[in-house]
Protein backbone atom coordinates (compact mmCIF):
# COMPACT_ATOMS: atom_id res chain seq x y z
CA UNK A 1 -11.16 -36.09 155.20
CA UNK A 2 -13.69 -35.29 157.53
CA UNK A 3 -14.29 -31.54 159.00
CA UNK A 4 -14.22 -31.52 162.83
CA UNK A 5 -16.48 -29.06 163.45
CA UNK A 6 -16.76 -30.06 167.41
CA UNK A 7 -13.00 -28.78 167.46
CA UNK A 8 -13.63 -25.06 167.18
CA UNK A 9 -17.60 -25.15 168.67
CA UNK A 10 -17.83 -27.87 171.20
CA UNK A 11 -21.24 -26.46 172.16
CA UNK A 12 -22.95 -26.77 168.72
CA UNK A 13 -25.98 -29.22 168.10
CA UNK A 14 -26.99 -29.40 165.39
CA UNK A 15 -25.12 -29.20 161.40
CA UNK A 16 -26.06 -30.02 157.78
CA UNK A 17 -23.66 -32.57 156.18
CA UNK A 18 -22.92 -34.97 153.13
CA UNK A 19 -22.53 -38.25 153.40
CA UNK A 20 -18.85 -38.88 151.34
CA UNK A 21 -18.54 -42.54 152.20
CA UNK A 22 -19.99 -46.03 153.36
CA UNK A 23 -19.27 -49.31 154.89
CA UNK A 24 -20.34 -51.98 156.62
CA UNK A 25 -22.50 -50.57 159.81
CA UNK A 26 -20.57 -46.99 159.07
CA UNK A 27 -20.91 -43.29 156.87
CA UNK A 28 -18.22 -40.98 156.94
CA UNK A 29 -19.53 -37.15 156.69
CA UNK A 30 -17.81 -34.42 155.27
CA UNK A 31 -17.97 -31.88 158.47
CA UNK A 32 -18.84 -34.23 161.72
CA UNK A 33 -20.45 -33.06 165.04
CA UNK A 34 -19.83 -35.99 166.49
CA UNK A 35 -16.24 -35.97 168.29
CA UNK A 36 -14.38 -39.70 167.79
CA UNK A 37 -13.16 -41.58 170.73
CA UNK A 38 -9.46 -40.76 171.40
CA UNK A 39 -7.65 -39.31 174.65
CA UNK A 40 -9.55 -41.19 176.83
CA UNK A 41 -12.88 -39.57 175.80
CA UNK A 42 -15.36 -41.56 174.20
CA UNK A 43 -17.19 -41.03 170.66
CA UNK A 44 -19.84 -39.09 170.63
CA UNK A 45 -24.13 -40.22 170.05
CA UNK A 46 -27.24 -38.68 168.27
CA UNK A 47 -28.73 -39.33 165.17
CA UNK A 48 -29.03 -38.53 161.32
CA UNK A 49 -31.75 -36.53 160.13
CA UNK A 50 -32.05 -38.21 156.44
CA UNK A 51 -34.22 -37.00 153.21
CA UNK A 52 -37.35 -36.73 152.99
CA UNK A 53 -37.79 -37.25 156.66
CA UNK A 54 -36.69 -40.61 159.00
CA UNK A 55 -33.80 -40.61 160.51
CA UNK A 56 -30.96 -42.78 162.01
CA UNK A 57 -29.39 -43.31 165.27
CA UNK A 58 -25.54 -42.73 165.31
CA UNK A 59 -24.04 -45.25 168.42
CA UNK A 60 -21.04 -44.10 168.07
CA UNK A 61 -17.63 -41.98 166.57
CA UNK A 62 -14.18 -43.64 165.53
CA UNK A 63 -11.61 -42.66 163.48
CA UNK A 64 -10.68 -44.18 160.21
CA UNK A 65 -7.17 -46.28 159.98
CA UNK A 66 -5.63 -43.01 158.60
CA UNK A 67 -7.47 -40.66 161.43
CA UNK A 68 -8.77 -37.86 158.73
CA UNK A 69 -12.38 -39.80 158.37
CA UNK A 70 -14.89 -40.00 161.20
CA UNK A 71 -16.86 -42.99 161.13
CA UNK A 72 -20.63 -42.63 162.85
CA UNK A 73 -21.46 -46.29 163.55
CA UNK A 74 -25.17 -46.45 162.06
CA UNK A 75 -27.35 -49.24 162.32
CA UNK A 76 -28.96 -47.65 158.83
CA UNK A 77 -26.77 -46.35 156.16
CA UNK A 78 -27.22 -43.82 153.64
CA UNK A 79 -26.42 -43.42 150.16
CA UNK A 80 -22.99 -41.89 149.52
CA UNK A 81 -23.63 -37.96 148.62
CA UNK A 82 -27.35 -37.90 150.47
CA UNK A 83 -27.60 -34.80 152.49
CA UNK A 84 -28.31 -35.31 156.29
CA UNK A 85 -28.41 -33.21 159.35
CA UNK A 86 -26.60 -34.49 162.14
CA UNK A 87 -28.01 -34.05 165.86
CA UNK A 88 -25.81 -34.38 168.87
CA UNK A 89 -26.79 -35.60 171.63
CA UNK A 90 -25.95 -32.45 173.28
CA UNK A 91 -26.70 -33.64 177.03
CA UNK A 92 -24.20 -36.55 176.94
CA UNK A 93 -21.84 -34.65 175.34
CA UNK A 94 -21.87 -31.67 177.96
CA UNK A 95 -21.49 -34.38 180.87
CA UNK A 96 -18.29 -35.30 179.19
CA UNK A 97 -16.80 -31.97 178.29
CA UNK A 98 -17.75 -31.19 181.93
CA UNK A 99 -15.82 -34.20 183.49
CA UNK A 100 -13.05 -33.90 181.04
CA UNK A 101 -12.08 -30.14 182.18
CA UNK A 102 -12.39 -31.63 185.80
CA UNK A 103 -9.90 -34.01 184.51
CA UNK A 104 -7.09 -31.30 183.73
CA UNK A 105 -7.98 -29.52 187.22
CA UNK A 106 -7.08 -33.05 188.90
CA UNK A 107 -3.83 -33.06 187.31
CA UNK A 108 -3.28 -29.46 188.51
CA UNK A 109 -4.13 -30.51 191.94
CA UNK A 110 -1.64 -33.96 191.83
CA UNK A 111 1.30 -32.22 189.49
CA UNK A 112 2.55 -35.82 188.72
CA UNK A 113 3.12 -37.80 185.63
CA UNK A 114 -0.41 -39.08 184.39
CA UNK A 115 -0.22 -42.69 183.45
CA UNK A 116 -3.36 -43.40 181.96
CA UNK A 117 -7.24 -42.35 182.30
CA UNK A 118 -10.45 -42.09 180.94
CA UNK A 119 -13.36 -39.76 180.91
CA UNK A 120 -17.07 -41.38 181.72
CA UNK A 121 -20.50 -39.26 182.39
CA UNK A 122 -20.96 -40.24 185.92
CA UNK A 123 -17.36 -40.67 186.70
CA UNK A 124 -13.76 -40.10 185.34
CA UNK A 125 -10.48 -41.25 186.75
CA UNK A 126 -6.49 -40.42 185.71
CA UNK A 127 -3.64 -42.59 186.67
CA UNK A 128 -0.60 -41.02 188.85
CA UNK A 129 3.00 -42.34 188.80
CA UNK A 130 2.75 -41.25 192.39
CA UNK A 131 4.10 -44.20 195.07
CA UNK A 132 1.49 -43.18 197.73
CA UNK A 133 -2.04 -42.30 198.37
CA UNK A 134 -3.00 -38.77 198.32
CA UNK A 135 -5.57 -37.83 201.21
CA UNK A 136 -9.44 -37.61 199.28
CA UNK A 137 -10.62 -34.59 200.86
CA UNK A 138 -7.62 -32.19 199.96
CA UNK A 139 -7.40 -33.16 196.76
CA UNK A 140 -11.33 -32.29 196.07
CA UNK A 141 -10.91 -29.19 198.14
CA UNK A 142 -7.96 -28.22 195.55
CA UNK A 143 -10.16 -29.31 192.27
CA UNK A 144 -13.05 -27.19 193.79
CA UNK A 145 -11.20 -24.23 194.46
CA UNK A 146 -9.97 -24.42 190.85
CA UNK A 147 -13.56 -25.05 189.79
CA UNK A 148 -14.65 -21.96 191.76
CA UNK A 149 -12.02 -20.07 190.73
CA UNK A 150 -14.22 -19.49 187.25
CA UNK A 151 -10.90 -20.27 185.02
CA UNK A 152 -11.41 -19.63 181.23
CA UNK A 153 -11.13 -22.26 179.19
CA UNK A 154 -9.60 -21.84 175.74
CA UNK A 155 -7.48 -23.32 172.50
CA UNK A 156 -4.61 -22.54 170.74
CA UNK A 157 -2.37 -24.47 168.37
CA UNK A 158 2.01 -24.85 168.37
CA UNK A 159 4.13 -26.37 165.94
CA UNK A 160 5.57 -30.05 166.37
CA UNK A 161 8.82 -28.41 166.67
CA UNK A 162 7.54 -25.90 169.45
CA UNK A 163 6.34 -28.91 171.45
CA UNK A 164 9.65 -30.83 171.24
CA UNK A 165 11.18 -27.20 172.87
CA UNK A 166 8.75 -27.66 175.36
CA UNK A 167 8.65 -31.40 176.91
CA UNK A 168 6.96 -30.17 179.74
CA UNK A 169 3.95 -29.42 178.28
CA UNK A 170 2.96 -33.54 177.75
CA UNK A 171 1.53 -34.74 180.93
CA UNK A 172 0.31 -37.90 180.23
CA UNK A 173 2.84 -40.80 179.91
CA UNK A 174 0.29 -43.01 177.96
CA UNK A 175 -1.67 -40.56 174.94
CA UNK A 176 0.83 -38.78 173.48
CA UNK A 177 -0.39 -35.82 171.44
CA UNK A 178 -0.96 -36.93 167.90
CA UNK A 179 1.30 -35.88 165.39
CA UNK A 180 2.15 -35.42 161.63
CA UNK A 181 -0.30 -32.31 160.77
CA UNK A 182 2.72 -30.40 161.65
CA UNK A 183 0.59 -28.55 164.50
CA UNK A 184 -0.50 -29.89 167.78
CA UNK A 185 -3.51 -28.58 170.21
CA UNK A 186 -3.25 -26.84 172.65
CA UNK A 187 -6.09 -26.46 175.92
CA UNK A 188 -5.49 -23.82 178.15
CA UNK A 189 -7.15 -23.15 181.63
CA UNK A 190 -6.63 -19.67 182.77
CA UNK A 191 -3.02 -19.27 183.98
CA UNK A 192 -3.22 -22.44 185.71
CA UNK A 193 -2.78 -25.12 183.16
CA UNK A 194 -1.40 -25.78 179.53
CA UNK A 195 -1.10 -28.95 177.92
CA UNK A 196 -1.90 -30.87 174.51
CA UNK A 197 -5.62 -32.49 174.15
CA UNK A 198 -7.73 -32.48 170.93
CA UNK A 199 -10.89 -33.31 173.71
CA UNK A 200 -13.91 -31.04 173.91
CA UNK A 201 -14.18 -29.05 177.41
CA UNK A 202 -16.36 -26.08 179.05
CA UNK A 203 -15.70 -22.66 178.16
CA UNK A 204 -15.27 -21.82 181.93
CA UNK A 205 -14.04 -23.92 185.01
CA UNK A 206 -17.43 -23.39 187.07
CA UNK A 207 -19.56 -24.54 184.46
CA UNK A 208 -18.06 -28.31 185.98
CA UNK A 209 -20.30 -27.91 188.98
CA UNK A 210 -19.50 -29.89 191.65
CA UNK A 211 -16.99 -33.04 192.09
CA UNK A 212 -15.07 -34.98 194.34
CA UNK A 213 -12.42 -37.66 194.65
CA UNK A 214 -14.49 -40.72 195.40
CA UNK A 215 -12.07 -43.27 195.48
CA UNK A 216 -8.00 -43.57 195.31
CA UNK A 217 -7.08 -47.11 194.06
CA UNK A 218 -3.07 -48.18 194.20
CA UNK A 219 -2.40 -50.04 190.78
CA UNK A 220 1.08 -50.88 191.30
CA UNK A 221 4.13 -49.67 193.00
CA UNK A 222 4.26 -46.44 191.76
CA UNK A 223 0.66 -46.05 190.20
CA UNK A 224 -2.62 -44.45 192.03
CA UNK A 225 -5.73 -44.47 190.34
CA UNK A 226 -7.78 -41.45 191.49
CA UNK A 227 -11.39 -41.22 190.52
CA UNK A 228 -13.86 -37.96 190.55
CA UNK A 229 -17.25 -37.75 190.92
CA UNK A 230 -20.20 -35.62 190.29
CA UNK A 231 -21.59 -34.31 194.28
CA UNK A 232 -25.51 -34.33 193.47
């Protein structure tokens, strides 16, 4: 089982680790930086620090079939129980946690069921079940007032049960929140927004900067595709 550090410090670079296990083009760490692709959000990049010195680029974070073990995708790999220090790249990472929080002030701004979606570093996008198109400006001016608005951003857990008590909670149709730890996560956004995501985001709203619907896309009868941008 692999130790998600990026859960409780999304803004940490740099960790010591073991490696625990190998395969083919993959190590699995005990304690990972790197956050695995899920919820949209891709895996995270950086590199190994090995040894004695060299180190190795990591191109990419999955889960294993069981989702306890992180796999870094190497191109190198160490030998089980070597002792590496992992660096993030910290830059790409920020650009997503940035774009992901933008993502949960979107669905503030459209309060309708989220279909699907994805989180990019120039661009991000989240699927309405919402039959017609919403007008571009007023939606940014409603995700840039919440940006403003300097919203903490925060975690806390519930039980499985709690979460079946409160349906609501689930916006997205598509990801459901992953179950059978007993516990689910929780991201909060002020008093504006609550809803499951085990994603890494900003610790406040205006650390986003500035975005903007760029395009509104209809994918079906009921089904708009909104995108957001970054404003340079």
């Amino acid at each position: 089982m692999t130790t998600p550090l990026f859960r409780d410090d999304p803004y940490l670079e740099t960790a010591p680790a073991r490696v625990v296990e190998v395969g083919d083009g993959w190590v699995v760490l005990d304690r990972s930086l790197f956050y695995a692709a899920g919820g949209g959000q891709p895996g995270d990049t950086g590199r190994l620090e090995l040894p004695g010195g060299g180190t190795v680029p990591v191109t990419d974070a999955r889960y294993g079939e069981d989702r306890t073990a992180i796999r870094l995708m190497v191109e190198a790999v160490p030998e089980v129980g070597a002792e590496v220090v992992q660096h993030l790249d910290f830059a790409r990472r920020h650009r997503l946690m940035r774009m992901h929080t933008a993502l949960h002030l979107l669905s503030v701004a459209l309060p309708f069921p989220v279909t699907g979606g994805q989180i990019g570093e120039t661009e991000g996008r989240l699927d309405f079940d919402l039959p017609e198109n919403p007008d571009k400006d007023e939606v940014t001016a409603k995700v840039m007032a919440l940006v403003e608005g300097d919203h903490p951003v925060t975690t806390e857990w519930i039980t499985d049960e709690e979460l079946d008590a409160n349906p609501d909670l689930v916006k997205t149709m598509a990801v459901k929140p992953p179950r059978g730890s007993g516990r689910v996560r929780l991201v909060r956004i002020g008093e504006i927004d609550l809803q499951p995501c085990g994603g890494t985001h900003v610790a406040s709203t205006a650390e986003i900067g500035a975005v903007a619907v760029t395009k509104i896309e209809k994918k079906g009868r009921q089904n708009r595709r909104v995108r957001l941008g970054w404003v340079e």
